[in-house]
Protein backbone atom coordinates (compact mmCIF):
# COMPACT_ATOMS: atom_id res chain seq x y z
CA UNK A 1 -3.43 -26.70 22.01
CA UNK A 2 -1.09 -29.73 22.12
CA UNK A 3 -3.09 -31.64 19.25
CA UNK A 4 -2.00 -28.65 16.83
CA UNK A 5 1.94 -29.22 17.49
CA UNK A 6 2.06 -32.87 15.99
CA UNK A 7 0.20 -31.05 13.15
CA UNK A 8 3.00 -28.18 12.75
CA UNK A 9 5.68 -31.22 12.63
CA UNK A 10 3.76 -32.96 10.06
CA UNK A 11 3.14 -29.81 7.71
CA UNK A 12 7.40 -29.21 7.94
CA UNK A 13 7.74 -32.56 7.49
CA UNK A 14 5.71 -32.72 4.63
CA UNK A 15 6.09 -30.02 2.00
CA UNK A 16 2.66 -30.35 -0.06
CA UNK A 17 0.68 -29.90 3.30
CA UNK A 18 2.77 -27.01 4.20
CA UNK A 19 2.28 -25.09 1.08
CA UNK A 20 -1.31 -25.82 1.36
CA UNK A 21 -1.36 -24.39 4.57
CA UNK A 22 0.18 -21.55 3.40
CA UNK A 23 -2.50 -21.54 0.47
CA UNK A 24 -5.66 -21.60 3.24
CA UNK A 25 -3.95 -18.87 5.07
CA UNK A 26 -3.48 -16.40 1.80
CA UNK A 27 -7.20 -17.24 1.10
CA UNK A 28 -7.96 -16.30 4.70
CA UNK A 29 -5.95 -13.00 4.54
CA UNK A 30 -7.91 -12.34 1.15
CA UNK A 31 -11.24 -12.82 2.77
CA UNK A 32 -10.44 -10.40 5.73
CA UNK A 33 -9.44 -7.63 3.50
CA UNK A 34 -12.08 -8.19 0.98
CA UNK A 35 -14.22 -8.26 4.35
CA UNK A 36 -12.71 -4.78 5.47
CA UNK A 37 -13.00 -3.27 2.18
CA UNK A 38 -16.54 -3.95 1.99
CA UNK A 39 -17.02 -2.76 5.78
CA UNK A 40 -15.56 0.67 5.02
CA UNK A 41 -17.47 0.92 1.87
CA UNK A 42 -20.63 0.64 3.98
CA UNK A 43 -18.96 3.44 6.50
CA UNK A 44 -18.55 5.60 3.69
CA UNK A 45 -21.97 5.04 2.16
CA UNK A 46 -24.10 5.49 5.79
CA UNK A 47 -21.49 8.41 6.02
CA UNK A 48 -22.62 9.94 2.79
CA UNK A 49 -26.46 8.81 3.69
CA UNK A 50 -25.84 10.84 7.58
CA UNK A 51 -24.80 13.96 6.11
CA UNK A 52 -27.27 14.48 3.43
CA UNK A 53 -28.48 17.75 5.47
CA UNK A 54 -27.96 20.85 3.08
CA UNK A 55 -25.46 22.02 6.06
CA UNK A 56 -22.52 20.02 4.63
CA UNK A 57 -20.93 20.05 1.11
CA UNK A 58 -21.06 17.61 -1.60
CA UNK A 59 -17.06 17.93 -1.77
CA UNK A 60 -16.35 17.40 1.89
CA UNK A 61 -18.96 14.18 1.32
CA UNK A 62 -17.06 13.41 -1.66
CA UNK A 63 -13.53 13.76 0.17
CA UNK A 64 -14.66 11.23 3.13
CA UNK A 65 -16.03 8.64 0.71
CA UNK A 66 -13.39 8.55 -1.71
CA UNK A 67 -10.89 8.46 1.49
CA UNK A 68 -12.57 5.50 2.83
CA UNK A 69 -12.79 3.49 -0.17
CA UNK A 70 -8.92 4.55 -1.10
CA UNK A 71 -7.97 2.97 2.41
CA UNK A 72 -10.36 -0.18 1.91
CA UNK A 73 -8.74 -0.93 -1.28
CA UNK A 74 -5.26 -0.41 0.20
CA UNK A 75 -5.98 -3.03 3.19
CA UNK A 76 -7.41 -5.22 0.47
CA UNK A 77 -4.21 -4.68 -1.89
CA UNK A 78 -2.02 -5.64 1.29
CA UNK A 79 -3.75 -8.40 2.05
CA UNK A 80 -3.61 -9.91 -1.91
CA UNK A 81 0.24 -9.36 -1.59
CA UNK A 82 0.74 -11.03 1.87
CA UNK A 83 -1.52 -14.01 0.39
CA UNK A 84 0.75 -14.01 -2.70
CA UNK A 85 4.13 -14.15 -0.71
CA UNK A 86 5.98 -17.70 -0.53
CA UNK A 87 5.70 -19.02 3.12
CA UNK A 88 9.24 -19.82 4.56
C-alpha cells in the first residue's frame, strides 16, 4: 500500500504518466463492460436454450433476450463514455 503513494505523487507530478493512467483505466472500464455485455448475452442465450419447452412463448423468450442484451449494451455504452471522459 505505501509503495503506490510515491506513485500517485509522481503521476500528478508528471502529466504524460497521469493521462496514461487515465488511458489504462478507460481501457480497463472498456474491458469490464465489454466483459458484462458478453456475460449477459450468454444469460440470455442459456435463458432462451432453458425454456425451449413448448410451455413458454417465443415472445416472452424474445422479450427476456432482447431485455438482456438492451441492458448489456447499456453497461457497455456507460462504460465507453466513462473511458472517454478527461480525468481531473
Amino acid at each position: 500500500m505505501r509503495a503506490a503513494l510515491p506513485a500517485r505523487r509522481d503521476a500528478a507530478r508528471d502529466p504524460q504518466r497521469a493521462e496514461a493512467s487515465g488511458q489504462v483505466s478507460g481501457i480497463h472500464s472498456i474491458v469490464v463492460g465489454a466483459a458484462l455485455l458478453e456475460t449477459l448475452m450468454l444469460l440470455g442465450g442459456l435463458y432462451w436454450a432453458a425454456t425451449a419447452s413448448p410451455g413458454v412463448s417465443v415472445g416472452v423468450r424474445v422479450t427476456v433476450v432482447v431485455a438482456l442484451a438492451v441492458a448489456g449494451a447499456a453497461v457497455f455504452a456507460l462504460a465507453a463514455v466513462r473511458a472517454a471522459r478527461p480525468r481531473g
